[in-house]
C-alpha atoms as a PDB file:
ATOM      1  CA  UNK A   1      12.832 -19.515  -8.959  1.00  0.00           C
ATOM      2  CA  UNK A   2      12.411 -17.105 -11.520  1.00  0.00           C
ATOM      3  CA  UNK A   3      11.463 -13.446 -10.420  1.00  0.00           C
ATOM      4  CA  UNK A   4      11.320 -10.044 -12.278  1.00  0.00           C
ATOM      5  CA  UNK A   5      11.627  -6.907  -9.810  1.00  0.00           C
ATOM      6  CA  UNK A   6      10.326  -3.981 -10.514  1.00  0.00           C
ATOM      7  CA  UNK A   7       9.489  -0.313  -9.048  1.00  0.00           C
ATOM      8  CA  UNK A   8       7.185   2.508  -9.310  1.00  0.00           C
ATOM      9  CA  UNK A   9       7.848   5.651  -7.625  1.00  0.00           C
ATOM     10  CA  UNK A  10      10.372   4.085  -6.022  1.00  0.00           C
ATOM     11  CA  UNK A  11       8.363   1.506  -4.320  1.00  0.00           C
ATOM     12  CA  UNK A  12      10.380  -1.936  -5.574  1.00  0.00           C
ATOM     13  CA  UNK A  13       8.376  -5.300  -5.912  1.00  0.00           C
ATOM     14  CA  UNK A  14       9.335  -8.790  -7.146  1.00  0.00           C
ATOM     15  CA  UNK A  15       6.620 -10.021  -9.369  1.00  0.00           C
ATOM     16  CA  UNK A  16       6.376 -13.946  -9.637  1.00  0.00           C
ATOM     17  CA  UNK A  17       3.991 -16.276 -11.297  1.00  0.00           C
ATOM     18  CA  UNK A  18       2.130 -18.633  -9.016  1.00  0.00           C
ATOM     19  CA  UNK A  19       2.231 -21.376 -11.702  1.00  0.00           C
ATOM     20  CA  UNK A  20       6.241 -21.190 -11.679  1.00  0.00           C
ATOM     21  CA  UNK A  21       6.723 -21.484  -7.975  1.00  0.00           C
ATOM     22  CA  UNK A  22       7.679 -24.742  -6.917  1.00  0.00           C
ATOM     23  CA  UNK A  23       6.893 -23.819  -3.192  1.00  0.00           C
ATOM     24  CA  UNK A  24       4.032 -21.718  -1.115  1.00  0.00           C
ATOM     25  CA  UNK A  25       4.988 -18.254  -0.537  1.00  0.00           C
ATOM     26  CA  UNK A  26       4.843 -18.349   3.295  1.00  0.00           C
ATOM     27  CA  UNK A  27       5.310 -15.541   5.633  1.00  0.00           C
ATOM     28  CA  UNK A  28       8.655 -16.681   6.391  1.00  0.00           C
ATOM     29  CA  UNK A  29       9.761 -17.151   2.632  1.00  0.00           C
ATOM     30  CA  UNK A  30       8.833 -13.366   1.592  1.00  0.00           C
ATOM     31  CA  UNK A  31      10.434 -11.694   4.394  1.00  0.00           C
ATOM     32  CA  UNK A  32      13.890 -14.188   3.536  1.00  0.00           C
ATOM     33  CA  UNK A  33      12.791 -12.503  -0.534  1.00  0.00           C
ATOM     34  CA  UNK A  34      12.907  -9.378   1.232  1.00  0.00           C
ATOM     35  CA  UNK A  35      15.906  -9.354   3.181  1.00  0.00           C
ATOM     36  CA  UNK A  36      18.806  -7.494   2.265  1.00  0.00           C
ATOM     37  CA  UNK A  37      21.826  -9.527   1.559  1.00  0.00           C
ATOM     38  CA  UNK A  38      20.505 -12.794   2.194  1.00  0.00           C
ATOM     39  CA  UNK A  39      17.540 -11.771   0.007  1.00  0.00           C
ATOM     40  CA  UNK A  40      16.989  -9.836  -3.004  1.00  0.00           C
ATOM     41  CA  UNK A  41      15.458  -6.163  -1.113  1.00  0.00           C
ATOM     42  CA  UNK A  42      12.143  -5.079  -1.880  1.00  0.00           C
ATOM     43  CA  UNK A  43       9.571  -3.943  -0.567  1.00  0.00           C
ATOM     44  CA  UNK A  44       6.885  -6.594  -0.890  1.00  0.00           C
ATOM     45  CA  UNK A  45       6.413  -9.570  -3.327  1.00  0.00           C
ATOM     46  CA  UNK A  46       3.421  -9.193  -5.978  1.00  0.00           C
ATOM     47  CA  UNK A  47       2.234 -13.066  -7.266  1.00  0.00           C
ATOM     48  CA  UNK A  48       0.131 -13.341 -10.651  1.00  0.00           C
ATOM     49  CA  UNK A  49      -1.903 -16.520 -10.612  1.00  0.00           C
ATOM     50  CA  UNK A  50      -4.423 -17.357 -13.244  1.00  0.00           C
ATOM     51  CA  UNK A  51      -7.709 -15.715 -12.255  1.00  0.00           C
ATOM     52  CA  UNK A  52     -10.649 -17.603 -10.360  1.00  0.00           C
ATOM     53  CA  UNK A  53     -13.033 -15.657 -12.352  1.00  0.00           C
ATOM     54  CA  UNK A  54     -12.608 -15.727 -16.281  1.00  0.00           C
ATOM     55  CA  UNK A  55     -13.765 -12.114 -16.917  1.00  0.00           C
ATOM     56  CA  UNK A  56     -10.263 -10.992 -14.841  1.00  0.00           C
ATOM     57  CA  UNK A  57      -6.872 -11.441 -16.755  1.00  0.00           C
ATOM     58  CA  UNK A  58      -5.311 -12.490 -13.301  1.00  0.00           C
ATOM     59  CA  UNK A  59      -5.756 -13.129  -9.633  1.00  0.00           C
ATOM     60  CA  UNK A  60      -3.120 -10.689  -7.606  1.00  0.00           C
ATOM     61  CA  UNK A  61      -1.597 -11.123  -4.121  1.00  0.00           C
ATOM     62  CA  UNK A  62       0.309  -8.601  -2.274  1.00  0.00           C
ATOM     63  CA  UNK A  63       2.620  -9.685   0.109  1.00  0.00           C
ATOM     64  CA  UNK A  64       4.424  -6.866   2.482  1.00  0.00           C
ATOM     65  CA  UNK A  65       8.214  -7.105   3.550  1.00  0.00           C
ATOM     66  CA  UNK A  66       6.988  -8.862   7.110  1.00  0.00           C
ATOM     67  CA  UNK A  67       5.375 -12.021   4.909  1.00  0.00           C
ATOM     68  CA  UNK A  68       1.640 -10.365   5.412  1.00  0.00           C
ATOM     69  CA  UNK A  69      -0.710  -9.969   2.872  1.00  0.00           C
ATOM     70  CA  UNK A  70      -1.784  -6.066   2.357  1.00  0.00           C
ATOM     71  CA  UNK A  71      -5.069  -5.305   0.511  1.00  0.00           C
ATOM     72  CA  UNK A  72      -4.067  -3.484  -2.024  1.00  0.00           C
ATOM     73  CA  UNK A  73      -0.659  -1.689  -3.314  1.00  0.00           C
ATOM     74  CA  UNK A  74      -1.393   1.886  -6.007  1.00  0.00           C
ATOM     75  CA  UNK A  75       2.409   0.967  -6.951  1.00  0.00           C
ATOM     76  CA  UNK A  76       2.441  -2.545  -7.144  1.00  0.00           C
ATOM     77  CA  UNK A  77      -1.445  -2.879  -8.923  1.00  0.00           C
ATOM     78  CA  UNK A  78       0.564  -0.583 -11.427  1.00  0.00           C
ATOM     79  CA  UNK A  79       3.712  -2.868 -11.753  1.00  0.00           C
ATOM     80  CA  UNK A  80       1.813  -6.117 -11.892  1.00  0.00           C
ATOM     81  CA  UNK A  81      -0.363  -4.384 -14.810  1.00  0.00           C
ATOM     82  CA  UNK A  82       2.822  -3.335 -16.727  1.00  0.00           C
ATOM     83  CA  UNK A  83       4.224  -6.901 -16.398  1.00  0.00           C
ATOM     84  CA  UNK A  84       1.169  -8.629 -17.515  1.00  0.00           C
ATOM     85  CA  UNK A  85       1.079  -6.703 -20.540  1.00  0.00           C
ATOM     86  CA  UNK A  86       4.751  -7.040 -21.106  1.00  0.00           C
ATOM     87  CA  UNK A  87       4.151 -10.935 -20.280  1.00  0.00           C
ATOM     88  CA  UNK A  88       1.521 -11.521 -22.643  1.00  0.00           C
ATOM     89  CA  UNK A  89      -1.549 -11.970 -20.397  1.00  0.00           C
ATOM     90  CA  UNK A  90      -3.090  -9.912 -22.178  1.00  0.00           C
ATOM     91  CA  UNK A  91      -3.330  -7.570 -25.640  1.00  0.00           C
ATOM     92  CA  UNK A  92      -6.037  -5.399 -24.504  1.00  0.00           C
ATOM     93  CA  UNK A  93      -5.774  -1.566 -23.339  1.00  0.00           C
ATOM     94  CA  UNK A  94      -8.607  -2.178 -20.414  1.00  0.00           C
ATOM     95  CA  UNK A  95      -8.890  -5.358 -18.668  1.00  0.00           C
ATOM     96  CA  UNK A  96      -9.701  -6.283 -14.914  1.00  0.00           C
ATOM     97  CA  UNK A  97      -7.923  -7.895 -12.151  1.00  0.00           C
ATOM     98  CA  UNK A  98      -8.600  -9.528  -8.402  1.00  0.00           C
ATOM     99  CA  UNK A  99      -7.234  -8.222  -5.471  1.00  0.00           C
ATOM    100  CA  UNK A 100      -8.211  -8.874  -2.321  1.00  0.00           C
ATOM    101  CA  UNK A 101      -9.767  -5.846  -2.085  1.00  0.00           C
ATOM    102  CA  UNK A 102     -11.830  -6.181  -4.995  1.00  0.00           C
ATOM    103  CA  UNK A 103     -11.852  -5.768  -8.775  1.00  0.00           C
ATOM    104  CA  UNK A 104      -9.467  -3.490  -9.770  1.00  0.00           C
ATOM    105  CA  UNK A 105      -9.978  -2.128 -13.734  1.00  0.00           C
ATOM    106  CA  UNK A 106      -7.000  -0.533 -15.308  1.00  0.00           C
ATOM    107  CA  UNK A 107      -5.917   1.180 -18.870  1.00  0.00           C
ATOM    108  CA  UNK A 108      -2.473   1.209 -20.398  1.00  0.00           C
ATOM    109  CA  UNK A 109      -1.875   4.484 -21.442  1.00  0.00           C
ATOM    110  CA  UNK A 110       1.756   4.120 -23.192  1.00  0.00           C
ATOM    111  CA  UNK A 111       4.733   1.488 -23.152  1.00  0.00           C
ATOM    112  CA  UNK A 112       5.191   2.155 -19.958  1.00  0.00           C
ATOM    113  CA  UNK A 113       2.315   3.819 -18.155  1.00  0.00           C
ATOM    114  CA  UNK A 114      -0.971   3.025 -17.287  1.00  0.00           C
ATOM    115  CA  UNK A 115      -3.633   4.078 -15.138  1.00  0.00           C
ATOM    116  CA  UNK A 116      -5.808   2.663 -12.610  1.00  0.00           C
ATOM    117  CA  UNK A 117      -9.118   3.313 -11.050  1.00  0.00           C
ATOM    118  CA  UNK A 118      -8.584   2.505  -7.070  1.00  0.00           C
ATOM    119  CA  UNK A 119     -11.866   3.157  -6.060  1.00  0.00           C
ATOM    120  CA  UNK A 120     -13.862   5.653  -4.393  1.00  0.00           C
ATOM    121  CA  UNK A 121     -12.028   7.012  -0.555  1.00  0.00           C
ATOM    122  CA  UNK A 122     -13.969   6.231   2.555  1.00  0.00           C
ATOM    123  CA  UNK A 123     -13.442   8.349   6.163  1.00  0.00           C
ATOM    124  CA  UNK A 124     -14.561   5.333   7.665  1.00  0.00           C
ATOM    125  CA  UNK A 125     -13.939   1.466   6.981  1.00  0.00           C
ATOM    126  CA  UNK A 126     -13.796  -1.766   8.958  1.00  0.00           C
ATOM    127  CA  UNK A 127      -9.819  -0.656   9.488  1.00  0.00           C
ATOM    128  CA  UNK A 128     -11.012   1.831  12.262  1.00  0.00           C
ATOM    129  CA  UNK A 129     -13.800   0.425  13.956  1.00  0.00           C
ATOM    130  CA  UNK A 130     -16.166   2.962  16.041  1.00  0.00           C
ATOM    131  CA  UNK A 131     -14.162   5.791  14.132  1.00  0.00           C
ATOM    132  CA  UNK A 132     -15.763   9.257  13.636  1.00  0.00           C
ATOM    133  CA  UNK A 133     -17.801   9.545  10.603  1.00  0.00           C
ATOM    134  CA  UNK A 134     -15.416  12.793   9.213  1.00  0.00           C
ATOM    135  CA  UNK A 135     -12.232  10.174  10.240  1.00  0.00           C
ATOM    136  CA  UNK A 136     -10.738  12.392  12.313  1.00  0.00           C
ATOM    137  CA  UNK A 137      -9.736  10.869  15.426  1.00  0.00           C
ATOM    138  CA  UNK A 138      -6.262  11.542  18.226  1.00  0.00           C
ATOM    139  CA  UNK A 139      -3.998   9.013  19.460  1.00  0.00           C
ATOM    140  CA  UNK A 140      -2.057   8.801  22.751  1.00  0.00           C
ATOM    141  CA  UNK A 141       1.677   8.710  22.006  1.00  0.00           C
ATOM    142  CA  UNK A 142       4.098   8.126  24.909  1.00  0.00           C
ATOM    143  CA  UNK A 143       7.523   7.897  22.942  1.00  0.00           C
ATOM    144  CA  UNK A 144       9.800  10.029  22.720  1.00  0.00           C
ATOM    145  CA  UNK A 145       7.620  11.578  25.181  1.00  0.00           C
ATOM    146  CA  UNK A 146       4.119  11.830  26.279  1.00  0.00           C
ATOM    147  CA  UNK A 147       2.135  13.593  23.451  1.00  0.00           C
ATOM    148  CA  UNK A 148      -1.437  13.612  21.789  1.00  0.00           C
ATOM    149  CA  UNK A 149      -1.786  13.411  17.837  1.00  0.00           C
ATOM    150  CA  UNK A 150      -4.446  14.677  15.950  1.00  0.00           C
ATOM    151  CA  UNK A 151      -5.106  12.218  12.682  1.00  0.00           C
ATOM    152  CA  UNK A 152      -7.690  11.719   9.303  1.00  0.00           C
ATOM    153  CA  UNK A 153      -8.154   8.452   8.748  1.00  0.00           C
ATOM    154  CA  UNK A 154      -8.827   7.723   5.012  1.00  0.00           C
ATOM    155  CA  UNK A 155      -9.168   4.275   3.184  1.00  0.00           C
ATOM    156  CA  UNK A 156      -9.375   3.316  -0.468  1.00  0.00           C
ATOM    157  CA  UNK A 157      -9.014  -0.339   0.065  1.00  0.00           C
ATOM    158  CA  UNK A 158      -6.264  -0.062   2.635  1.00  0.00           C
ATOM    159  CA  UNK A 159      -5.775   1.908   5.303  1.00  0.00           C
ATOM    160  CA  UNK A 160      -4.032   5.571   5.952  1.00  0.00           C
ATOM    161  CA  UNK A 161      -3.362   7.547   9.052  1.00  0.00           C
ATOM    162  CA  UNK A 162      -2.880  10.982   7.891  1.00  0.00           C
ATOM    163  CA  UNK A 163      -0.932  13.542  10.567  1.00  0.00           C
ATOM    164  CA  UNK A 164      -0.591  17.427   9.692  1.00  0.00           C
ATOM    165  CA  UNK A 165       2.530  19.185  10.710  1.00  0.00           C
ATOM    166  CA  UNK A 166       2.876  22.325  10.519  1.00  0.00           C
ATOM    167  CA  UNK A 167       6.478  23.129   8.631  1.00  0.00           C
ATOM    168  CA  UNK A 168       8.613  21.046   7.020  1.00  0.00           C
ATOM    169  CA  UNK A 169      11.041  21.810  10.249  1.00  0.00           C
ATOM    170  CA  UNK A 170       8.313  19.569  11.937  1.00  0.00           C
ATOM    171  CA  UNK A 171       8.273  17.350   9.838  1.00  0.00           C
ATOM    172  CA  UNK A 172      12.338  17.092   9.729  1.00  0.00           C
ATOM    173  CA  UNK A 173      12.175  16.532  13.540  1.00  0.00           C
ATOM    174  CA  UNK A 174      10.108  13.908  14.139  1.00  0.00           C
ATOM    175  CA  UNK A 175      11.497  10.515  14.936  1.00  0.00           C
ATOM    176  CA  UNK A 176       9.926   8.192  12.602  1.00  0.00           C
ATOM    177  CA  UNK A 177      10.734   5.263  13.233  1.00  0.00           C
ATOM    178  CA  UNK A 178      10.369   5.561  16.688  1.00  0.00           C
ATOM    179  CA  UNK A 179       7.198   6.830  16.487  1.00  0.00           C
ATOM    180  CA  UNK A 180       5.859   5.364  13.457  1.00  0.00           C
ATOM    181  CA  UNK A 181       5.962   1.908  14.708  1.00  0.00           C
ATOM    182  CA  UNK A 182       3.129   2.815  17.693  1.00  0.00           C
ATOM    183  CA  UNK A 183       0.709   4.111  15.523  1.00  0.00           C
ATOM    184  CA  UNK A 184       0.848   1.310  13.125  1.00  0.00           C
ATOM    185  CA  UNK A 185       0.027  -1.019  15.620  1.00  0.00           C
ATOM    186  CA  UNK A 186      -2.280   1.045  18.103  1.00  0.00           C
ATOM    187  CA  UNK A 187      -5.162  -0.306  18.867  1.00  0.00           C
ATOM    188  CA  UNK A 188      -7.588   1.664  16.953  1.00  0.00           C
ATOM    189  CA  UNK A 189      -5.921   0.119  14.027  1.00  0.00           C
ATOM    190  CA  UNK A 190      -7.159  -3.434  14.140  1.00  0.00           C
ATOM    191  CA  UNK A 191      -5.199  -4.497  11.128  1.00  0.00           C
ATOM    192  CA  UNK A 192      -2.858  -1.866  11.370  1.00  0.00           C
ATOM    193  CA  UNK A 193      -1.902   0.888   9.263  1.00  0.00           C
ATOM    194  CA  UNK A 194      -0.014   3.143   6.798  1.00  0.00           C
ATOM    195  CA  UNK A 195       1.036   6.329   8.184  1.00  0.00           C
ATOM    196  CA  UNK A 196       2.022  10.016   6.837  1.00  0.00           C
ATOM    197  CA  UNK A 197       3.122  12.688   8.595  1.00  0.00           C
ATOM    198  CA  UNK A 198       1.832  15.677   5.996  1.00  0.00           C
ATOM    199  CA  UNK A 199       2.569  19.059   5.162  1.00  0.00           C
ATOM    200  CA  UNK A 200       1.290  20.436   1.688  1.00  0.00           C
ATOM    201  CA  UNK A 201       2.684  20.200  -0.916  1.00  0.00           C
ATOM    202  CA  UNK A 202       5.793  17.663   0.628  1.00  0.00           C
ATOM    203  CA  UNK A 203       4.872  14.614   1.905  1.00  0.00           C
ATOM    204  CA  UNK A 204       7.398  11.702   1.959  1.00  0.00           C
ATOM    205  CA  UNK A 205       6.967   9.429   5.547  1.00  0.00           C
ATOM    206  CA  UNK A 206       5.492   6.205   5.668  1.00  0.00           C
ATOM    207  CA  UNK A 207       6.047   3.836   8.228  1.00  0.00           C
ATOM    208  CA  UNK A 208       2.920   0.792   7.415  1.00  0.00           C
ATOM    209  CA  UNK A 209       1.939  -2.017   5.855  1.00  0.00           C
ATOM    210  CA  UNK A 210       0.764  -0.973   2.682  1.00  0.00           C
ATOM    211  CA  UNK A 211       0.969   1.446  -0.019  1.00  0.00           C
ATOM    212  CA  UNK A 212      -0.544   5.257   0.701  1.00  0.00           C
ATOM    213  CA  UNK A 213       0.152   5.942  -2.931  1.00  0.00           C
ATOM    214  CA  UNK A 214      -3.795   7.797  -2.906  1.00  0.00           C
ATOM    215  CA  UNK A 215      -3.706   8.901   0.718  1.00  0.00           C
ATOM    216  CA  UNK A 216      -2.360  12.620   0.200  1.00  0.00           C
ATOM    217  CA  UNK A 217      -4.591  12.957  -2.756  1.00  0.00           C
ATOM    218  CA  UNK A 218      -7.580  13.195  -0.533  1.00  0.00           C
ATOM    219  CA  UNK A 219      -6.966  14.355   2.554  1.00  0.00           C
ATOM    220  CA  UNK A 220      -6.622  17.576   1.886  1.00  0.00           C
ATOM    221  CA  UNK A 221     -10.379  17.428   0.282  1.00  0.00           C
ATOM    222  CA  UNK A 222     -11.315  15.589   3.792  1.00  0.00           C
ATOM    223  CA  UNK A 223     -10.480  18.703   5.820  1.00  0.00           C
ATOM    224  CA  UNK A 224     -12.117  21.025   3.625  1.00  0.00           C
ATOM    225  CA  UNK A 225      -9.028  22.527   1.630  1.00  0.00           C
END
């Protein structure tokens, strides 16, 4: 198969065209993709398919490391829209593509940058059913130990579960990825969830299923700063 694989901010995708594939990307094909050493590492697979609706340039799926789909990507919308210009999908400077969370309507700004409008954020969305209308909410943690954390939920197409610390020695001490792993999947998080763990102006911890590329640029706006 042929594959280009690209990255934004870090956040590395292998772009493929549908009409190439000899073979459905299952679940279990992306995560073998995926894989380090028996795969190629990356975080997700992005797949460009001629669009359902002529007034889009191309239809986009975004498939996460584990083989699921994720909503939408802010790093891989903007590496798909670099390689369709590159690729010839298109000539224009605007242009419009599906997701499957919506139209998505972006402008190339250089040879290599373009921007993208990723919609309005929400406090509340069908990722956290019953939630408060500010988003704030608190979960029950019981690893490493019993513990209550206070989050703000924001979504602009996916879902984020934004946690304040208060110093970056916080931050440094928490155990991700032991704790990052239960709030994914809690149960207020019907189709799970990004999350950051947040102190202004650092924030680098994700543990989710999709990209919080927009996440930290609102919260901050949600609690009144």
């Amino acid at each position: 198969m042929r594959f280009e694989k690209w990255q934004a901010l870090g956040n590395d995708y292998l772009i493929v065209e549908a009409d190439e594939l000899a073979f459905a990307l299952t679940p279990a094909r992306v995560r073998r993709l995926c894989a380090g050493h028996f795969g190629v590492f990356a975080d997700g697979v992005l797949e460009l398919s001629r669009p359902a609706d002529a007034a889009d340039v191309a239809d986009l799926k975004i498939y996460n490391p584990d083989g699921s789909e994720a909503e939408l990507s802010g790093n891989g919308a903007r590496e798909a829209i670099m390689y369709l210009r590159r690729r010839g999908w298109t000539e224009e400077d605007e242009f419009s593509i599906h997701t499957a969370a919506g139209t998505i309507r972006p402008q190339i700004t250089g040879w290599d940058t373009c921007r993208v409008d990723m919609g309005r954020a929400s406090l509340t969305s069908k990722d956290l059913p019953g939630g408060a209308p500010d988003g704030r909410g608190e979960l029950l943690l019981e690893r490493p130990e019993v513990h209550t954390l206070h989050f703000q939920h924001v979504s602009i197409g996916n879902p984020q579960c934004a946690i304040h610390v208060s110093s970056e020695a916080a931050l440094d001490a928490l155990h991700l990825p032991l704790i990052g792993p239960p709030i994914e999947g809690n149960e207020a998080f019907p189709n799970r969830t990004n999350v950051w763990e947040r102190r202004c102006p650092r924030a680098r911890a994700r543990r989710g299923p999709r990209s919080p590329t927009c996440s930290t640029r609102v919260r901050p706006t949600a609690r009144g700063a």
